[in-house]
PDB file of N, CA and C in Angstrom:
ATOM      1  N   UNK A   1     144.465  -3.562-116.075  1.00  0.00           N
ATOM      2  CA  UNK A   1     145.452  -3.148-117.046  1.00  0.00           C
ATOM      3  C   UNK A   1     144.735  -2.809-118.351  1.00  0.00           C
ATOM      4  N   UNK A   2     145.170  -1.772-118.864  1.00  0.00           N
ATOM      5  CA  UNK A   2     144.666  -1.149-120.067  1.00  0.00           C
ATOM      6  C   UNK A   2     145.585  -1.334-121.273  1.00  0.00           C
ATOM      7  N   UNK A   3     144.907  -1.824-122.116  1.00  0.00           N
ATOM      8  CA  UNK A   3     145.685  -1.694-123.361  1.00  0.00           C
ATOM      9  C   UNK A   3     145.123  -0.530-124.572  1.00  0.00           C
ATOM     10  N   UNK A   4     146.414  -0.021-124.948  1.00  0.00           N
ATOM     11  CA  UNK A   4     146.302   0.999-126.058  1.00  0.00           C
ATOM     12  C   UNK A   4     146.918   0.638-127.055  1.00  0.00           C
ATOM     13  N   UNK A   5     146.442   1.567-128.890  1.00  0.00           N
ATOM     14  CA  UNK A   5     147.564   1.369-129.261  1.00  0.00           C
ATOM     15  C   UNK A   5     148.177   2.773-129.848  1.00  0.00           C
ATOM     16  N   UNK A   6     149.649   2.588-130.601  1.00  0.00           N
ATOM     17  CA  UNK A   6     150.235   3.506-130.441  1.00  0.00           C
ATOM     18  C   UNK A   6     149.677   5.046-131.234  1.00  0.00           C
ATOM     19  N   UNK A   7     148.201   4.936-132.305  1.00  0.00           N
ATOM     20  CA  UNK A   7     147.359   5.927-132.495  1.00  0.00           C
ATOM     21  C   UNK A   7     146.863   6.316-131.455  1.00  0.00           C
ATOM     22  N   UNK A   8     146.436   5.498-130.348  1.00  0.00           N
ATOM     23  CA  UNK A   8     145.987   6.376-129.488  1.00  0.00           C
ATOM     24  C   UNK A   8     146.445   6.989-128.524  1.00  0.00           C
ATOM     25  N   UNK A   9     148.014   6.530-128.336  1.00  0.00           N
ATOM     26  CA  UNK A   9     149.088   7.486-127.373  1.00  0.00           C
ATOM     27  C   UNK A   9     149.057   8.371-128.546  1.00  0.00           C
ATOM     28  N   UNK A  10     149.069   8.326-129.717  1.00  0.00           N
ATOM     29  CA  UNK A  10     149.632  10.018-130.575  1.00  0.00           C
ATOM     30  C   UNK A  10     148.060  11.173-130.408  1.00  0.00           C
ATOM     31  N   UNK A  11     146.880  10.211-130.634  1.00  0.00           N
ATOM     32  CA  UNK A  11     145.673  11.505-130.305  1.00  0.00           C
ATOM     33  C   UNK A  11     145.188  11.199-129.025  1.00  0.00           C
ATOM     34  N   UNK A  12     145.373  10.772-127.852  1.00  0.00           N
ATOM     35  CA  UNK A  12     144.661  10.654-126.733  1.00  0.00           C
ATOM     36  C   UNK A  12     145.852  10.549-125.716  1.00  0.00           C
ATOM     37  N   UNK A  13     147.424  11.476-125.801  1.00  0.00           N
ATOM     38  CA  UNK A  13     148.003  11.157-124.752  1.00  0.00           C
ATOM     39  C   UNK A  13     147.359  11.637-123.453  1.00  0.00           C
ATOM     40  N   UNK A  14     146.881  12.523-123.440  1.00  0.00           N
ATOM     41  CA  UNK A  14     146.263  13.097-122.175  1.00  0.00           C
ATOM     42  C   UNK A  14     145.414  12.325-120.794  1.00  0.00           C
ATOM     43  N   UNK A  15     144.617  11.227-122.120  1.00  0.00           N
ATOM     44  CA  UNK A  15     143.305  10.862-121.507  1.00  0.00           C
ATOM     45  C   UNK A  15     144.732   9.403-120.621  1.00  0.00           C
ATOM     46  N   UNK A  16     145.383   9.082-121.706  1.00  0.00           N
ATOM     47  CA  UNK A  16     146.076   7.916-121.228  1.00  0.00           C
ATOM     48  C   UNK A  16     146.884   7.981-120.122  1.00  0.00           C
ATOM     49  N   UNK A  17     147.424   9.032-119.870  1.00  0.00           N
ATOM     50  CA  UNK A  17     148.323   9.678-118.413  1.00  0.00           C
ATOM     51  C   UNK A  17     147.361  10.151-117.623  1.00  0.00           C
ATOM     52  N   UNK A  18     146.071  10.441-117.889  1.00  0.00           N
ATOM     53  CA  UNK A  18     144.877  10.717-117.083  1.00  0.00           C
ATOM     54  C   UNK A  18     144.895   9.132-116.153  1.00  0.00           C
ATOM     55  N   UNK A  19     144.687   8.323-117.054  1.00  0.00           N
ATOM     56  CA  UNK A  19     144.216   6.850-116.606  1.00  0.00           C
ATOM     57  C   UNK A  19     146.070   6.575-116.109  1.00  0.00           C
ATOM     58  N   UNK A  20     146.762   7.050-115.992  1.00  0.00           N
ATOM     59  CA  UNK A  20     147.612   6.368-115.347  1.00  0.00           C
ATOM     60  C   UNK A  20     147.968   6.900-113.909  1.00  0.00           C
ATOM     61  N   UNK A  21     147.556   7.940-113.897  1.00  0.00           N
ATOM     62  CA  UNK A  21     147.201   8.889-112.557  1.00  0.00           C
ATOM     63  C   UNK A  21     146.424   8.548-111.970  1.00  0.00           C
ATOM     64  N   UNK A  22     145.377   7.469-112.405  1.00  0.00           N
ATOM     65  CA  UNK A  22     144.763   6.918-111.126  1.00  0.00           C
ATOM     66  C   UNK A  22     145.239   6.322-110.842  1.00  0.00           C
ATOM     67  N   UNK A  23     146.124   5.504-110.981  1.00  0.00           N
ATOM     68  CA  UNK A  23     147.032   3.727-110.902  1.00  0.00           C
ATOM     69  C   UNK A  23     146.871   3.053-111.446  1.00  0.00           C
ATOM     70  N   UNK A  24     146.418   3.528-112.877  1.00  0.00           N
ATOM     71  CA  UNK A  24     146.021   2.399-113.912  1.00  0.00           C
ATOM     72  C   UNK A  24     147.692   2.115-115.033  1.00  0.00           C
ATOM     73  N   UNK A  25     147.706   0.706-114.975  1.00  0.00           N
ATOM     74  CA  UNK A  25     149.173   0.782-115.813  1.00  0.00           C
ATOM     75  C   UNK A  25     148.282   0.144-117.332  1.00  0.00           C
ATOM     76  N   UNK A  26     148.868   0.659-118.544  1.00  0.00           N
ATOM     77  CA  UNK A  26     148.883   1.218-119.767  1.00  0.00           C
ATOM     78  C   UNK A  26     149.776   0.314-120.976  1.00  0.00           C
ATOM     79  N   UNK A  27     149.408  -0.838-121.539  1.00  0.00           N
ATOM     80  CA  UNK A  27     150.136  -1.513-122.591  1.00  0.00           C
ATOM     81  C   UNK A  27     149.729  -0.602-123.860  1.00  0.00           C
ATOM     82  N   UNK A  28     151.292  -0.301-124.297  1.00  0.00           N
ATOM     83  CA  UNK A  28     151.193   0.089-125.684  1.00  0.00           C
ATOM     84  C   UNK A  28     151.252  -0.576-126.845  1.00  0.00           C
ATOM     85  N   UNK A  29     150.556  -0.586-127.780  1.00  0.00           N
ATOM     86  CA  UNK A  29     150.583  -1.764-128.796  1.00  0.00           C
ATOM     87  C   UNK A  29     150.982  -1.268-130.251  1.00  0.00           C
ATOM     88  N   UNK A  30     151.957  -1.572-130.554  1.00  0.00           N
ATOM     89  CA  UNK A  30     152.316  -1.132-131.938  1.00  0.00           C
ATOM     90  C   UNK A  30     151.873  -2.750-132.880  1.00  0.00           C
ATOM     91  N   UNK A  31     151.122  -2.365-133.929  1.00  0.00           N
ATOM     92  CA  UNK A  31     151.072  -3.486-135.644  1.00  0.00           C
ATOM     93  C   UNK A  31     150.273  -4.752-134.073  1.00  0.00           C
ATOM     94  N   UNK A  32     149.724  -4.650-132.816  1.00  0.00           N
ATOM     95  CA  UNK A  32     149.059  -5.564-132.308  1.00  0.00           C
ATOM     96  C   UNK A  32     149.997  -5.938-131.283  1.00  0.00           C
ATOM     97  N   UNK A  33     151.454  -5.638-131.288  1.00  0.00           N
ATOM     98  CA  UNK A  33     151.906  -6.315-130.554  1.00  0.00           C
ATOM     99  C   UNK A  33     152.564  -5.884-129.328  1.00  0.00           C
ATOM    100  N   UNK A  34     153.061  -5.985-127.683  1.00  0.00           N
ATOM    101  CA  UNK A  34     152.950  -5.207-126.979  1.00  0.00           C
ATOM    102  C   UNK A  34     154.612  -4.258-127.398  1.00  0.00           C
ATOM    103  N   UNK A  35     154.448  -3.053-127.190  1.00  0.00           N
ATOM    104  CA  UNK A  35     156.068  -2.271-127.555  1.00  0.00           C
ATOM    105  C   UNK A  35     156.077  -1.887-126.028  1.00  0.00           C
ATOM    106  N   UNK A  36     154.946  -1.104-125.490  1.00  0.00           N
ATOM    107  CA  UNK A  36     155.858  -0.495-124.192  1.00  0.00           C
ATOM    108  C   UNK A  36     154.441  -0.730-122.829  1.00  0.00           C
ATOM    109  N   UNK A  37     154.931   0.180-121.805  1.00  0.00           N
ATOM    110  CA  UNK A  37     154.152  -0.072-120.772  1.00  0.00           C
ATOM    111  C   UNK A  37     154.275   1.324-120.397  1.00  0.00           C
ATOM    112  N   UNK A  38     152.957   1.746-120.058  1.00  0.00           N
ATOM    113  CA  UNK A  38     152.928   3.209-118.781  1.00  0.00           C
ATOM    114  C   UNK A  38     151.979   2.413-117.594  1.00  0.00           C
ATOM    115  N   UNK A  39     153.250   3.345-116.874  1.00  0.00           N
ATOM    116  CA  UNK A  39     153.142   3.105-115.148  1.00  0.00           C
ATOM    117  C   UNK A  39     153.170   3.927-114.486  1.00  0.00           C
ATOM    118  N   UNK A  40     152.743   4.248-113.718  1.00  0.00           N
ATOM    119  CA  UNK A  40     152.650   5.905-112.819  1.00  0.00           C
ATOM    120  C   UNK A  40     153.913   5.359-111.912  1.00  0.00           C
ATOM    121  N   UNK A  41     154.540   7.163-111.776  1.00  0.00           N
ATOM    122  CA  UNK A  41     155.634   7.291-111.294  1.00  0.00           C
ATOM    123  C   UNK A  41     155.679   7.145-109.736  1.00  0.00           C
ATOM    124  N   UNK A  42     156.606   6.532-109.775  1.00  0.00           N
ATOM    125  CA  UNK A  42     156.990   6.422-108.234  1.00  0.00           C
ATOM    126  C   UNK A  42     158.252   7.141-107.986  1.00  0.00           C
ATOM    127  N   UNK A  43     157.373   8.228-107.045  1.00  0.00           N
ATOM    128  CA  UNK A  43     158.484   9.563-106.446  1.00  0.00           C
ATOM    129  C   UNK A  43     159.361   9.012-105.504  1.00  0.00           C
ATOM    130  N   UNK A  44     160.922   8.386-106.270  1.00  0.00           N
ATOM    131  CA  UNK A  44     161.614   8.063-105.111  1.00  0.00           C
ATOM    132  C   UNK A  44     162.472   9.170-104.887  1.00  0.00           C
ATOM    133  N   UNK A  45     163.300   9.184-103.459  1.00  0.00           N
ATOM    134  CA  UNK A  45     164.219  10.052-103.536  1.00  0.00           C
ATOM    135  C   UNK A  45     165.056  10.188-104.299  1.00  0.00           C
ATOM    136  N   UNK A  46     165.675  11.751-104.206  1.00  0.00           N
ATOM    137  CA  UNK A  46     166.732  12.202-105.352  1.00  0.00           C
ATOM    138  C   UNK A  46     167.916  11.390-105.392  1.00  0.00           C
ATOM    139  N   UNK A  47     168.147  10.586-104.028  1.00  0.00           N
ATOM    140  CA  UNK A  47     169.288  10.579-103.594  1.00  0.00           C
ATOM    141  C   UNK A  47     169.507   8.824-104.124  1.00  0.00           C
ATOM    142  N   UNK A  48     168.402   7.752-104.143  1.00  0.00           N
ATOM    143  CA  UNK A  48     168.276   6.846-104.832  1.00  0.00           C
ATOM    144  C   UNK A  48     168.329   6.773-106.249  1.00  0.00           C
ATOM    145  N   UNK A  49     167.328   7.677-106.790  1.00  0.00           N
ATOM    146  CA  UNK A  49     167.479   8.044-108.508  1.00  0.00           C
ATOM    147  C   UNK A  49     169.138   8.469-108.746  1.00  0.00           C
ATOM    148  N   UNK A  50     169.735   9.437-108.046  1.00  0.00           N
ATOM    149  CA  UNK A  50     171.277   9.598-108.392  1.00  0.00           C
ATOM    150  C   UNK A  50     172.157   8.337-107.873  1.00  0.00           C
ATOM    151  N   UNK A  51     171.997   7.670-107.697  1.00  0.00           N
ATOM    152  CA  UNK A  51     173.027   6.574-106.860  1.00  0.00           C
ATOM    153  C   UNK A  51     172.210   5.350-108.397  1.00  0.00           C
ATOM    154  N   UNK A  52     171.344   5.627-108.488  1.00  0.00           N
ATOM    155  CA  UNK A  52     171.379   4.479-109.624  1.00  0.00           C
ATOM    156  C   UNK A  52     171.891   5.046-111.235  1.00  0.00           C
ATOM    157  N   UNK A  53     171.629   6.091-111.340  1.00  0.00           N
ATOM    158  CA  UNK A  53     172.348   7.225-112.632  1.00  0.00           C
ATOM    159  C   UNK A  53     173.681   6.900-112.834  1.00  0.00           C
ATOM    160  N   UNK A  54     174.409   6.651-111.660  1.00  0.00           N
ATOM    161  CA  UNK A  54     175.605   7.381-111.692  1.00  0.00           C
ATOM    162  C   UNK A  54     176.611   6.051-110.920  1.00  0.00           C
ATOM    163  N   UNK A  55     175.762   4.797-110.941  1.00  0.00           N
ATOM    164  CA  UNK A  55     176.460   3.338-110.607  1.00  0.00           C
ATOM    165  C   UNK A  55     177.173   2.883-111.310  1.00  0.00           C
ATOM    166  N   UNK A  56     177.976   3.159-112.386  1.00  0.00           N
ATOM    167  CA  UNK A  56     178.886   2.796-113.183  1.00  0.00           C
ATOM    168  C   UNK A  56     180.228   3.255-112.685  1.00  0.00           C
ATOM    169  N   UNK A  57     180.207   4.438-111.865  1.00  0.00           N
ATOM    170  CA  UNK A  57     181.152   5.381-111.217  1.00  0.00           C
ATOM    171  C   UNK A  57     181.492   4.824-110.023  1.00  0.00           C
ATOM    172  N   UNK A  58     180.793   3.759-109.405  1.00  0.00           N
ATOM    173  CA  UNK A  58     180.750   3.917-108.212  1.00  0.00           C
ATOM    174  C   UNK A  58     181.891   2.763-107.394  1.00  0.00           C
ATOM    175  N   UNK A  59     182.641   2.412-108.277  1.00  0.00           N
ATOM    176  CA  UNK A  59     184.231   1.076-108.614  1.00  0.00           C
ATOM    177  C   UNK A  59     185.294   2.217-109.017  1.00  0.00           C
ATOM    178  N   UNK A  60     184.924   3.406-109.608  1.00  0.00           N
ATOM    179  CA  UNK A  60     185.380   4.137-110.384  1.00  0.00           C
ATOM    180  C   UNK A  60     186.541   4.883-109.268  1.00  0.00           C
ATOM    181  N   UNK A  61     188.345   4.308-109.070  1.00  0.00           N
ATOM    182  CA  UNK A  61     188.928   5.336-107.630  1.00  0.00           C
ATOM    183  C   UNK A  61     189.488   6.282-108.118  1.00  0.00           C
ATOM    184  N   UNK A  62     189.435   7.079-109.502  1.00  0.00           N
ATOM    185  CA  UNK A  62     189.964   7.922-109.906  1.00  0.00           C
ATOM    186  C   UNK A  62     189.060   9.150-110.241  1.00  0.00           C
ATOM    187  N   UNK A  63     187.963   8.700-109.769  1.00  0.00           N
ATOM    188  CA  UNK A  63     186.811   9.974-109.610  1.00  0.00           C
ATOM    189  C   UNK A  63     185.871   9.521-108.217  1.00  0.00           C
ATOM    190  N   UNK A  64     186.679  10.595-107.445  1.00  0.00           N
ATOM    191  CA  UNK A  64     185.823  10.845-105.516  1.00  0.00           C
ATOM    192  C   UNK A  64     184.425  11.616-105.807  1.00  0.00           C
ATOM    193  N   UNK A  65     184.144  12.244-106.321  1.00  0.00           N
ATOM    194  CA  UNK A  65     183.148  13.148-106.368  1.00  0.00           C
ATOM    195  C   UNK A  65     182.572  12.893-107.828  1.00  0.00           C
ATOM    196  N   UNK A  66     181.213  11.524-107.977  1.00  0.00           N
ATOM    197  CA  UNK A  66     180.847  12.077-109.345  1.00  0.00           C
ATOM    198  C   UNK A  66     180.044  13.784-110.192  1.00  0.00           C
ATOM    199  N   UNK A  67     179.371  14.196-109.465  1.00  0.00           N
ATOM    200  CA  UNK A  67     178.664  15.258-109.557  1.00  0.00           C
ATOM    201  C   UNK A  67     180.037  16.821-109.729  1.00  0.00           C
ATOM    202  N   UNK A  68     181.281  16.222-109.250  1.00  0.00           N
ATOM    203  CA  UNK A  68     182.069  17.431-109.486  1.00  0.00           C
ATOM    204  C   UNK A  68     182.816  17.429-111.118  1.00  0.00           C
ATOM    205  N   UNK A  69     182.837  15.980-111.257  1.00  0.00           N
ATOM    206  CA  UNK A  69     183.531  15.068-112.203  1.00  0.00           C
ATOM    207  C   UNK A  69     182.588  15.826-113.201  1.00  0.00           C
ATOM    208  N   UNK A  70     181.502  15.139-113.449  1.00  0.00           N
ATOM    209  CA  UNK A  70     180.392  15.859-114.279  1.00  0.00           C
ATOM    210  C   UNK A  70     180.145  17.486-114.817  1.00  0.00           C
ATOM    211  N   UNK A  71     180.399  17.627-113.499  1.00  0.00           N
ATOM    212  CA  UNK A  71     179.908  19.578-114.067  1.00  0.00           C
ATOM    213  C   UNK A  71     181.659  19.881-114.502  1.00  0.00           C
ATOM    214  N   UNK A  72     182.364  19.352-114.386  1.00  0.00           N
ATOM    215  CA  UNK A  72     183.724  19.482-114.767  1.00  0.00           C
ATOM    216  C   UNK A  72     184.197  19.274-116.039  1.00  0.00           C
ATOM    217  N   UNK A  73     183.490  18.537-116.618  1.00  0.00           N
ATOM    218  CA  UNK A  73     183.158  17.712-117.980  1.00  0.00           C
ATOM    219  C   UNK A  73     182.285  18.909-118.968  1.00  0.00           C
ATOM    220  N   UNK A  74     180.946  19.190-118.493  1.00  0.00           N
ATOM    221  CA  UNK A  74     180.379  20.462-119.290  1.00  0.00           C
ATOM    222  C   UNK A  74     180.351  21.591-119.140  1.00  0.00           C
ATOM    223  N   UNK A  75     181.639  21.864-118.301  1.00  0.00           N
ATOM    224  CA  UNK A  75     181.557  23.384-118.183  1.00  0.00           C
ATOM    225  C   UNK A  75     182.005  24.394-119.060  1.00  0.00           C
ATOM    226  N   UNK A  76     182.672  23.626-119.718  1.00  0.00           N
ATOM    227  CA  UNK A  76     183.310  24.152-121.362  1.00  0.00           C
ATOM    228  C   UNK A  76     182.379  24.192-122.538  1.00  0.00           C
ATOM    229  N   UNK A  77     181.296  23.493-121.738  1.00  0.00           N
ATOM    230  CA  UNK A  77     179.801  23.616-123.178  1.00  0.00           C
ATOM    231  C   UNK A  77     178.872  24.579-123.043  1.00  0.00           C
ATOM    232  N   UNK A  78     178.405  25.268-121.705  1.00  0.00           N
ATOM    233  CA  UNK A  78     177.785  25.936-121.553  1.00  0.00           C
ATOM    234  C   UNK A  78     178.572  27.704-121.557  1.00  0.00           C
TER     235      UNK A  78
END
C-alpha cells in the first residue's frame, strides 16, 4: 500500500493511477491525515452496478420500470 499526499494527486495524478493499474491501492493524505483511498476498478457487470444505483426503487410499486421512470423524468431537459 502506497501512501500519497494530496500535492501529489494534484502534480503526479498520472504516475498514481499508473501505480494503481498494477494493483497497487493508494492512501491519500490531506494536513497528514488519511482523506481517501485509490483502488483499481473492478469491472463488474452493468447489470450489478444498475441494480445497486437504482436500490432505493426497488420496494418502490408505483414505478415497474426504473430506467423508463428515469428517462421519463429528463426528457423535458434535454
Amino acid at each position: 500500500m502506497m501512501k500519497a499526499t494530496a500535492k501529489d494527486l494534484r502534480f503526479n495524478s498520472k504516475e498514481l493511477l499508473d501505480t494503481v493499474n498494477r494493483g497497487e491501492e493508494v492512501i491519500i493524505t490531506f494536513r497528514g491525515k488519511p482523506c481517501a483511498k485509490l483502488i483499481p476498478y473492478n469491472g463488474k457487470n452493468k447489470e450489478t452496478v444498475k441494480n445497486q444505483l437504482f436500490g432505493i426503487w426497488k420496494d418502490n410499486d408505483m414505478v415497474q420500470d426504473v430506467d423508463q421512470y428515469i428517462c421519463g423524468l429528463r426528457k423535458g431537459r434535454f
